[in-house]
PDB file of N, CA and C in Angstrom:
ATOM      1  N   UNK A   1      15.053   1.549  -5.842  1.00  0.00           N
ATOM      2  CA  UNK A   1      15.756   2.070  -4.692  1.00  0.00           C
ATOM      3  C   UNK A   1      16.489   3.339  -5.113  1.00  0.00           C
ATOM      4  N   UNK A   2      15.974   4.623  -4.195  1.00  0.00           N
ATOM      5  CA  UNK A   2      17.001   5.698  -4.818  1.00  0.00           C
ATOM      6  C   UNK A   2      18.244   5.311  -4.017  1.00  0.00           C
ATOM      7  N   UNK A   3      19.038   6.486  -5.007  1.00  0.00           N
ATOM      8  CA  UNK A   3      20.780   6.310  -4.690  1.00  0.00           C
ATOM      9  C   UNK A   3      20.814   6.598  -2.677  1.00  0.00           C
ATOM     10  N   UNK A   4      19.747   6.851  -2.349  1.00  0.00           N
ATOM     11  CA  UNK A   4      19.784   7.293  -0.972  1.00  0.00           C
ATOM     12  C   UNK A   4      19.810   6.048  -0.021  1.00  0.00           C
ATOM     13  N   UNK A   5      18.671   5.456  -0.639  1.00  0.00           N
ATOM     14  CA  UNK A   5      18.731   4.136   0.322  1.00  0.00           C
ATOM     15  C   UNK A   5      19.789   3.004   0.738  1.00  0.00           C
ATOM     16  N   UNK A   6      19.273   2.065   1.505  1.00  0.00           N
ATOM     17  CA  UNK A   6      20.613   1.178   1.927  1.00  0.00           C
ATOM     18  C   UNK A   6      20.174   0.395   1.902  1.00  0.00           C
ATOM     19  N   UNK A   7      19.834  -0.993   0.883  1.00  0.00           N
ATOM     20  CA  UNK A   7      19.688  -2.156   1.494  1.00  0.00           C
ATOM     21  C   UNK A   7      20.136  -2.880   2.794  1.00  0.00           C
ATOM     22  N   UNK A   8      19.120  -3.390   3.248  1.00  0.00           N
ATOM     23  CA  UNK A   8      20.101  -4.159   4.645  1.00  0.00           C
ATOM     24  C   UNK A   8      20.505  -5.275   4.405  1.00  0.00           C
ATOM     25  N   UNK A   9      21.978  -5.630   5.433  1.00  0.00           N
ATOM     26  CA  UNK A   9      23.077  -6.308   5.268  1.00  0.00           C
ATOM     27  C   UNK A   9      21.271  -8.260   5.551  1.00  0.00           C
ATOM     28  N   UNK A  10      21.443  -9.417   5.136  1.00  0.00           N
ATOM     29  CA  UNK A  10      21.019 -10.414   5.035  1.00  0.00           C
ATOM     30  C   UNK A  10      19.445  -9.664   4.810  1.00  0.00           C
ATOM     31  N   UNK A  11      19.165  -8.415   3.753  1.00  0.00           N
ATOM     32  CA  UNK A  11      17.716  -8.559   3.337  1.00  0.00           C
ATOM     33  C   UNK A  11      17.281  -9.625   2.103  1.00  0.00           C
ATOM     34  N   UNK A  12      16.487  -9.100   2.064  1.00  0.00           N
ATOM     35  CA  UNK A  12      15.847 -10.213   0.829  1.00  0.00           C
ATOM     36  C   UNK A  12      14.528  -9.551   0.298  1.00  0.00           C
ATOM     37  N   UNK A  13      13.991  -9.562  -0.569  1.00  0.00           N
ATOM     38  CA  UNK A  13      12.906  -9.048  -1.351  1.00  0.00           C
ATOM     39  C   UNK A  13      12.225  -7.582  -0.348  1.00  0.00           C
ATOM     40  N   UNK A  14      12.092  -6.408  -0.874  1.00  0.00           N
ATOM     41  CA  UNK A  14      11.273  -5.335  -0.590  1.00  0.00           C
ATOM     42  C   UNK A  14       9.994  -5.683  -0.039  1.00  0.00           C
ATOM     43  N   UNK A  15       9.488  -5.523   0.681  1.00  0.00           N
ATOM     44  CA  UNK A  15       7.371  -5.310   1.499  1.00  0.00           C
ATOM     45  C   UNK A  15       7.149  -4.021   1.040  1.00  0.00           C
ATOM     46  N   UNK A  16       6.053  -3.847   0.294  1.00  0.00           N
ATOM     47  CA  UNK A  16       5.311  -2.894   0.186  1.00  0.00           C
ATOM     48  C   UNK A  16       4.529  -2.664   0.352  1.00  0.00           C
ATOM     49  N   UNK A  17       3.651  -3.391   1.197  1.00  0.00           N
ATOM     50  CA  UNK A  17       1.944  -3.125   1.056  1.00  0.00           C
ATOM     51  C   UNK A  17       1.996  -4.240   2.169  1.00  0.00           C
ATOM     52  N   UNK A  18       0.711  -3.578   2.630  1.00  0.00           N
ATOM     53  CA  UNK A  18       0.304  -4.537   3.888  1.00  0.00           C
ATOM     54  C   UNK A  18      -0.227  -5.916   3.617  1.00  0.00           C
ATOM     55  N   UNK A  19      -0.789  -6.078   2.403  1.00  0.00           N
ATOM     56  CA  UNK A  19      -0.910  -7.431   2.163  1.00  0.00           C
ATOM     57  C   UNK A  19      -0.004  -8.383   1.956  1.00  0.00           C
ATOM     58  N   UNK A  20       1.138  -7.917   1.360  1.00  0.00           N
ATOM     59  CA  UNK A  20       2.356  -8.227   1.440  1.00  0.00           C
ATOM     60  C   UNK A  20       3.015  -8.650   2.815  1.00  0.00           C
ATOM     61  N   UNK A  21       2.984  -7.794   3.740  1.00  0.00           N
ATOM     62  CA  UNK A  21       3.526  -7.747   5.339  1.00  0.00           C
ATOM     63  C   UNK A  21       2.047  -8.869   6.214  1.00  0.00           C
ATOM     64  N   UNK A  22       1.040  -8.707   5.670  1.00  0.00           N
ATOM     65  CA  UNK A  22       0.480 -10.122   6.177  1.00  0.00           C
ATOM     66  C   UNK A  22       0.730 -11.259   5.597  1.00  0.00           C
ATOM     67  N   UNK A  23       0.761 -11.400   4.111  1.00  0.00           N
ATOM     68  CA  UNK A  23       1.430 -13.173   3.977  1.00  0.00           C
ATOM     69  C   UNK A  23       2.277 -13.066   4.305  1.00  0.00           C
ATOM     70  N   UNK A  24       3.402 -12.167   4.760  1.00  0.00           N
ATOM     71  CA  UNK A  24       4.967 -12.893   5.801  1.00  0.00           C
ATOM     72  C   UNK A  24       5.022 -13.194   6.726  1.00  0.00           C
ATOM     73  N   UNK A  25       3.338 -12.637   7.638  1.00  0.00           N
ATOM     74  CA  UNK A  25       3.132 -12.762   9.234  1.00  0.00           C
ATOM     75  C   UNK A  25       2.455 -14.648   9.099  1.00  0.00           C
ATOM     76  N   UNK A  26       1.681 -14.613   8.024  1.00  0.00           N
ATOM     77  CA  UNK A  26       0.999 -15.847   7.684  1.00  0.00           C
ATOM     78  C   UNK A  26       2.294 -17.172   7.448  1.00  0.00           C
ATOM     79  N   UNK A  27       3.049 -16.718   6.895  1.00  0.00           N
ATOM     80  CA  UNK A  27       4.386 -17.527   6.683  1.00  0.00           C
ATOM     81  C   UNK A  27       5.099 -17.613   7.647  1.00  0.00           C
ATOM     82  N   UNK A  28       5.320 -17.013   8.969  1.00  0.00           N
ATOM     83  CA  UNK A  28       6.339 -16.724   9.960  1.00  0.00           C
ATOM     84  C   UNK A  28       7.616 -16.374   9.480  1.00  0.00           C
ATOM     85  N   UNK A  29       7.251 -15.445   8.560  1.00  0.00           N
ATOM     86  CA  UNK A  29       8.174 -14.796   8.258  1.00  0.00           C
ATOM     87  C   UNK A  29       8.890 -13.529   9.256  1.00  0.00           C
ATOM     88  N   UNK A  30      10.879 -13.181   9.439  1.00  0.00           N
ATOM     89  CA  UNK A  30      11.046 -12.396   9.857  1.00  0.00           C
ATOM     90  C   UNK A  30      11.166 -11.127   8.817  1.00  0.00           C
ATOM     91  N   UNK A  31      11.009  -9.807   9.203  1.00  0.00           N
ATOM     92  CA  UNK A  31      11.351  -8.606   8.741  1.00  0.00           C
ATOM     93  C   UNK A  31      12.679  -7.944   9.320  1.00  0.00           C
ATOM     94  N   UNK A  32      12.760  -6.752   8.326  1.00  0.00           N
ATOM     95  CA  UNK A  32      14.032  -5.814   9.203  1.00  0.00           C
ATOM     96  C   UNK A  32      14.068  -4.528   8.263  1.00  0.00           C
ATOM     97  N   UNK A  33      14.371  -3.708   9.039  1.00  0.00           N
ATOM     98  CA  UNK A  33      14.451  -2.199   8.486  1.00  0.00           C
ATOM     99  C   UNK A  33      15.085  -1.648   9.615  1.00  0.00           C
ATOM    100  N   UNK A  34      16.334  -1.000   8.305  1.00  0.00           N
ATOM    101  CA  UNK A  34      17.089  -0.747   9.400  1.00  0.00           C
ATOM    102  C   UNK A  34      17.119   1.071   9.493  1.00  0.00           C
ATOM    103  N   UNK A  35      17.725   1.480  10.415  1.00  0.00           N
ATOM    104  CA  UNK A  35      17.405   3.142  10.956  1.00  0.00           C
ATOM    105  C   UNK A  35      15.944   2.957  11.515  1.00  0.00           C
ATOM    106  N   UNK A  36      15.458   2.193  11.673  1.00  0.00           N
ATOM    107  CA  UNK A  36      13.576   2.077  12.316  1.00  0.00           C
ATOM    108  C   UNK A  36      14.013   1.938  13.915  1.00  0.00           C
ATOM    109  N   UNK A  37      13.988   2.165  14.837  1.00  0.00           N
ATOM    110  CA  UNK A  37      13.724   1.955  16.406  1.00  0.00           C
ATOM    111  C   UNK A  37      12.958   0.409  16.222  1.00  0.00           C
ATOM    112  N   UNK A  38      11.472   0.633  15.528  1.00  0.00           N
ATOM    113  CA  UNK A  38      11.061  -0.569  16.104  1.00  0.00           C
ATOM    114  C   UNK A  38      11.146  -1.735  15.299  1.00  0.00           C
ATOM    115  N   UNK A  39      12.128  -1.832  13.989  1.00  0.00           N
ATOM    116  CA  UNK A  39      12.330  -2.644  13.053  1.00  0.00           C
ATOM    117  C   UNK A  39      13.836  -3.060  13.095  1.00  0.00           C
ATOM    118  N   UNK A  40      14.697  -2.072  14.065  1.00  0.00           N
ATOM    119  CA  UNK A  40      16.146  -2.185  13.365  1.00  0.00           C
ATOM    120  C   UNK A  40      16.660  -3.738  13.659  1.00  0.00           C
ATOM    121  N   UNK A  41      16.460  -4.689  14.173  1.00  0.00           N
ATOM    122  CA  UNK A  41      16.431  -6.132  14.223  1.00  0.00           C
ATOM    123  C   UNK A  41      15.762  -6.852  13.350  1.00  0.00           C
ATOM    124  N   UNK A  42      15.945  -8.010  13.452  1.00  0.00           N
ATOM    125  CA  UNK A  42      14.750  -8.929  12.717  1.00  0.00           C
ATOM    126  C   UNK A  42      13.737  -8.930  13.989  1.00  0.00           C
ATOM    127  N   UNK A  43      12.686  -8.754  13.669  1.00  0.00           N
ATOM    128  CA  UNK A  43      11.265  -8.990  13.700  1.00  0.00           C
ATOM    129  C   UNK A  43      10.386 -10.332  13.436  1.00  0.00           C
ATOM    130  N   UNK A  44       9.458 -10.901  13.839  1.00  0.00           N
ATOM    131  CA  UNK A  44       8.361 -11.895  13.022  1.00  0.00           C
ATOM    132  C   UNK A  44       7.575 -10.750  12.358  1.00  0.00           C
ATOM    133  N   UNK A  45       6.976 -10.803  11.291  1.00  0.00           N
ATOM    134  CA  UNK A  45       6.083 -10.071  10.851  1.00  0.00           C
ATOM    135  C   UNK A  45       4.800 -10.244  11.621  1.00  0.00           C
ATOM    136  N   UNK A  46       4.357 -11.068  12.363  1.00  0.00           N
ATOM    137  CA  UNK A  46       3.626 -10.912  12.876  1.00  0.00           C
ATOM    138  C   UNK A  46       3.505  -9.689  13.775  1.00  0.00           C
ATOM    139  N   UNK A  47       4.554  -9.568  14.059  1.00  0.00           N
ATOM    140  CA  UNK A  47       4.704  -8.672  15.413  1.00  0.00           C
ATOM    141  C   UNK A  47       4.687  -7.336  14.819  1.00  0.00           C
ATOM    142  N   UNK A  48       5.206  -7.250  13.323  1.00  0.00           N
ATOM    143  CA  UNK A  48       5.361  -5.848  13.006  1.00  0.00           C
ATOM    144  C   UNK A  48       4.073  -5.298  12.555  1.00  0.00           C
ATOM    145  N   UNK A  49       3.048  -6.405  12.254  1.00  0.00           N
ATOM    146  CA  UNK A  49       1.717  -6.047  11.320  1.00  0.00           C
ATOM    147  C   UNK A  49       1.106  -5.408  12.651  1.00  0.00           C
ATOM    148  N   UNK A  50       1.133  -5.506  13.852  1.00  0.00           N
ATOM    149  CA  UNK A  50       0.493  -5.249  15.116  1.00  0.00           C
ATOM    150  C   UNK A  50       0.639  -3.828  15.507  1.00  0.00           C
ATOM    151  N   UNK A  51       1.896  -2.862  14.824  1.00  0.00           N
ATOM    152  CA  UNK A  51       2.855  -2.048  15.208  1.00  0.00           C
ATOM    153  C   UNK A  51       1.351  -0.847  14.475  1.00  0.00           C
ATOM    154  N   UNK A  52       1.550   0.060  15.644  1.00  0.00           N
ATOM    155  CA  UNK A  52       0.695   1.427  14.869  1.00  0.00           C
ATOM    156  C   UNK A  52       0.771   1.632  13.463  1.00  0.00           C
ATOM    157  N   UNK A  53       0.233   1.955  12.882  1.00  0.00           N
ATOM    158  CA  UNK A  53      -0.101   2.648  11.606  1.00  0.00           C
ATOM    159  C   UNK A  53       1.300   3.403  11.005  1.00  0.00           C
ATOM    160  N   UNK A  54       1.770   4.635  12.047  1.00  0.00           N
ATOM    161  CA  UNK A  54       2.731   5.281  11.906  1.00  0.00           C
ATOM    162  C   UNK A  54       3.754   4.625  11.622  1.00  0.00           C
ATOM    163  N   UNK A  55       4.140   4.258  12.383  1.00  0.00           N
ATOM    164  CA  UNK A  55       5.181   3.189  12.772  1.00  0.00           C
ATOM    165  C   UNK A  55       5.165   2.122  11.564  1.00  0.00           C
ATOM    166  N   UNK A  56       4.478   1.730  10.881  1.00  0.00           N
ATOM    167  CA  UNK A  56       4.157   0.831   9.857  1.00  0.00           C
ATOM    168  C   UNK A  56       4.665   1.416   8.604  1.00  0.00           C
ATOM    169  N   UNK A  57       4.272   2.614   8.237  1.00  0.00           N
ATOM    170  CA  UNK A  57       4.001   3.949   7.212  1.00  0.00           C
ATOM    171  C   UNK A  57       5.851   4.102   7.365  1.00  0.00           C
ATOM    172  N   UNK A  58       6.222   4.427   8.171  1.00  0.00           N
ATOM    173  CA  UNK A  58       8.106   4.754   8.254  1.00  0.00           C
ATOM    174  C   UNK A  58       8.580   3.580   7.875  1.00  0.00           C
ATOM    175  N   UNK A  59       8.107   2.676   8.436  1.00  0.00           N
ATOM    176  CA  UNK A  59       8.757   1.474   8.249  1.00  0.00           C
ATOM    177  C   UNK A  59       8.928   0.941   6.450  1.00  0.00           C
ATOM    178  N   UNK A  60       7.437   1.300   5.787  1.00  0.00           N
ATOM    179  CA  UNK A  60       7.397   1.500   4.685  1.00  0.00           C
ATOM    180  C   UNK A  60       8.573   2.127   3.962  1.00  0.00           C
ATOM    181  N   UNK A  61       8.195   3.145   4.149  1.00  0.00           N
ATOM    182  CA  UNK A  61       8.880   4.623   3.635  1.00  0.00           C
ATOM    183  C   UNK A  61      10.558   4.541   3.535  1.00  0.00           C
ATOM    184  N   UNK A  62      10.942   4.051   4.645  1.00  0.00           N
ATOM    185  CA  UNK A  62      12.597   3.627   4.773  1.00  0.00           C
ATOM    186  C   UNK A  62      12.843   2.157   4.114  1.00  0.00           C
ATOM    187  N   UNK A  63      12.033   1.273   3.845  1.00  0.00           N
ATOM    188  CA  UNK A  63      12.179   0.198   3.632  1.00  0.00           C
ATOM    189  C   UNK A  63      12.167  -0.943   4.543  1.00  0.00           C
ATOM    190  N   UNK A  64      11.301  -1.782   4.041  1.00  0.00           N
ATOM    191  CA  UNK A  64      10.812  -3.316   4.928  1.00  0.00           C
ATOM    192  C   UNK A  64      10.861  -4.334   3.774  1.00  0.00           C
ATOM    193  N   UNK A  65      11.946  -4.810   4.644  1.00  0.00           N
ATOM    194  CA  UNK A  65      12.207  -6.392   3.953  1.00  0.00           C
ATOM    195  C   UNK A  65      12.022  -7.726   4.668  1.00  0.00           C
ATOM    196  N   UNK A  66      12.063  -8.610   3.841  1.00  0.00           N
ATOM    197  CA  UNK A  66      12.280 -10.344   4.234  1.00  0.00           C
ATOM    198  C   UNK A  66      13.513 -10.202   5.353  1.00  0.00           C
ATOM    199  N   UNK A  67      13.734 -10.493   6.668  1.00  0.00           N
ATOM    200  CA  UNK A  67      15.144 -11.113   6.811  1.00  0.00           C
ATOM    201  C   UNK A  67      15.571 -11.860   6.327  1.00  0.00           C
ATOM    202  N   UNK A  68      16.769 -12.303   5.445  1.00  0.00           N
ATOM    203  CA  UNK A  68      17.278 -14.169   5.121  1.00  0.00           C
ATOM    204  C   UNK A  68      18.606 -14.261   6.164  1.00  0.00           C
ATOM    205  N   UNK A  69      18.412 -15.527   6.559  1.00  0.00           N
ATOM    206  CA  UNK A  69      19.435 -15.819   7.393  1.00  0.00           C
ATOM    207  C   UNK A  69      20.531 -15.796   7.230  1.00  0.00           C
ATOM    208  N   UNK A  70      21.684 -15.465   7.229  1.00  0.00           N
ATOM    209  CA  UNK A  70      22.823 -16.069   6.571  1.00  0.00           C
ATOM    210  C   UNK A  70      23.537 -17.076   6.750  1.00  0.00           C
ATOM    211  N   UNK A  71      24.105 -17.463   5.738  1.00  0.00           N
ATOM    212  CA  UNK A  71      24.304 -18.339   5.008  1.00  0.00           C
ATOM    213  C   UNK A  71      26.267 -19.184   5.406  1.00  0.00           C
ATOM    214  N   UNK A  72      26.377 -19.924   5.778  1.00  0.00           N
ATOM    215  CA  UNK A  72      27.697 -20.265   6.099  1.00  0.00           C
ATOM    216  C   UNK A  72      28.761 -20.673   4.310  1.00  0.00           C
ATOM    217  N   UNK A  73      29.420 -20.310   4.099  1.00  0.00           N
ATOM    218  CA  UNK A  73      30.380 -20.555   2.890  1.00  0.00           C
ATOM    219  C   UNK A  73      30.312 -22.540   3.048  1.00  0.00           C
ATOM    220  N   UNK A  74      29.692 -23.243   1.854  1.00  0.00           N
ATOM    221  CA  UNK A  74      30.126 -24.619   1.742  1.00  0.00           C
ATOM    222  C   UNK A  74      31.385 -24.826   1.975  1.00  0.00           C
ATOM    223  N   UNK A  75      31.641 -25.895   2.640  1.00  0.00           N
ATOM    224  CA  UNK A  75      32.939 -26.652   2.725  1.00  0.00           C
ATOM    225  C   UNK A  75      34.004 -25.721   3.856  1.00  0.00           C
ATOM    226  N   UNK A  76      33.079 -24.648   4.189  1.00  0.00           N
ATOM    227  CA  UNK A  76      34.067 -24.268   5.593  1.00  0.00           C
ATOM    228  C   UNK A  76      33.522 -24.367   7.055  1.00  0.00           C
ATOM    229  N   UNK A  77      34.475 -24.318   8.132  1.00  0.00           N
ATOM    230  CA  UNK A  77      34.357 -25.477   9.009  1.00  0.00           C
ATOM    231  C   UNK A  77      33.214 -24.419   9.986  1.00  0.00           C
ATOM    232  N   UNK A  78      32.402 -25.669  10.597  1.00  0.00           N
ATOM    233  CA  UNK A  78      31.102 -25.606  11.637  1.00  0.00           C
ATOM    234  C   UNK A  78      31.560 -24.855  12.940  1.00  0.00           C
ATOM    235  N   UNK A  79      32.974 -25.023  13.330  1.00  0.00           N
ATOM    236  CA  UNK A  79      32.801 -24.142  14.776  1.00  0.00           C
ATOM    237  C   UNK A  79      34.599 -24.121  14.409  1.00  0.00           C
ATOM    238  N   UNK A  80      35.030 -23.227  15.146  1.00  0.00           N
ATOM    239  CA  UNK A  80      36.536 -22.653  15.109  1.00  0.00           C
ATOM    240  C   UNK A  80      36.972 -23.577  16.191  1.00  0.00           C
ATOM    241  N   UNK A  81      38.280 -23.674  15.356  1.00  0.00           N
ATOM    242  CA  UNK A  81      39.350 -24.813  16.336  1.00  0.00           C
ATOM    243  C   UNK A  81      39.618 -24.287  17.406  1.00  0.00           C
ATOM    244  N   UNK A  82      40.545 -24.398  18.569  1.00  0.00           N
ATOM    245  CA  UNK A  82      41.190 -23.836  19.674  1.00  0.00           C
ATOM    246  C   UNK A  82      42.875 -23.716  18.840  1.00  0.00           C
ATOM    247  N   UNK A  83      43.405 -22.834  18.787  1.00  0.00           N
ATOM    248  CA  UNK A  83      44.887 -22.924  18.658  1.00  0.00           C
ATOM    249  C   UNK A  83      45.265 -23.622  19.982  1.00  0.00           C
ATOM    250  N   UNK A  84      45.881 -24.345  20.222  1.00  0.00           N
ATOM    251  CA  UNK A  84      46.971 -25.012  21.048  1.00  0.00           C
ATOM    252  C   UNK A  84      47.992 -23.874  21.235  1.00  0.00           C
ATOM    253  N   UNK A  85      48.168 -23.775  22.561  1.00  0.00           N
ATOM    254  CA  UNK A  85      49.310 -22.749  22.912  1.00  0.00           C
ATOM    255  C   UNK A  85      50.542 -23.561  22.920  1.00  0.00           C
ATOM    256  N   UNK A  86      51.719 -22.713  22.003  1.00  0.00           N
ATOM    257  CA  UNK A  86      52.816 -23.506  21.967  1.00  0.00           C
ATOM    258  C   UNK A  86      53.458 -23.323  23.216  1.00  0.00           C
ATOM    259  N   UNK A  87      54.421 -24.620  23.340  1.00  0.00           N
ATOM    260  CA  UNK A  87      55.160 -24.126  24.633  1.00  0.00           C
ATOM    261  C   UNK A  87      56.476 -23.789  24.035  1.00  0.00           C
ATOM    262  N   UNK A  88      57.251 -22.705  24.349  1.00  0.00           N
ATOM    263  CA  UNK A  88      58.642 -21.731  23.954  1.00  0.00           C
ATOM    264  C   UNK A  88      59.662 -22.084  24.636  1.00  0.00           C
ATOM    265  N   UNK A  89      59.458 -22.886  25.663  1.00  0.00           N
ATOM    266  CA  UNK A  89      60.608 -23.839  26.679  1.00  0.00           C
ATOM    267  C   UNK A  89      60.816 -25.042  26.613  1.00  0.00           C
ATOM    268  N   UNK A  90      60.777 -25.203  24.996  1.00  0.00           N
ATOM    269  CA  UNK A  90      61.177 -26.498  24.604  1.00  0.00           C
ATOM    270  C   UNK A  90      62.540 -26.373  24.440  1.00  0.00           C
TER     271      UNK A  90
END
């Protein structure tokens, strides 16, 4: 990666080659590249192997990765409490 590039925020391993970008479509795997119009989300690779040539080639060129999902911190909590509003006219 030159000093130019940006990994994206939940990537995971580089795609380089279209054989590469078909076993992720074969896996249901998602992609993402970001500054791309038609990548800047996660993607299925399926959907991206379908994408013109061009469009494939940039996608390259800027970088195409694995999406990984992220990941919640062990041992912290599944959904946020409600604060209870105090009452001040006690």
């Amino acid at each position: 990666m030159s000093e130019h590039e940006h990994k994206p925020l939940f990537a995971g391993a580089r795609i380089n080659t279209l054989e590469e970008l078909d076993e992720a479509a074969k896996a249901r795997r998602a992609v993402i590249c970001m500054g791309n119009p038609c990548f800047g989300a996660p993607k299925p690779a399926a959907i991206a192997i379908h994408q013109q040539g061009p469009q494939i080639l940039a996608a390259f060129r800027r970088g195409l990765y694995y999406y990984e999902t992220p990941r919640r911190k062990k041992g912290g909590p599944r959904f946020h409490k409600r604060r209870e509003a105090t009452d001040a006219s006690d």
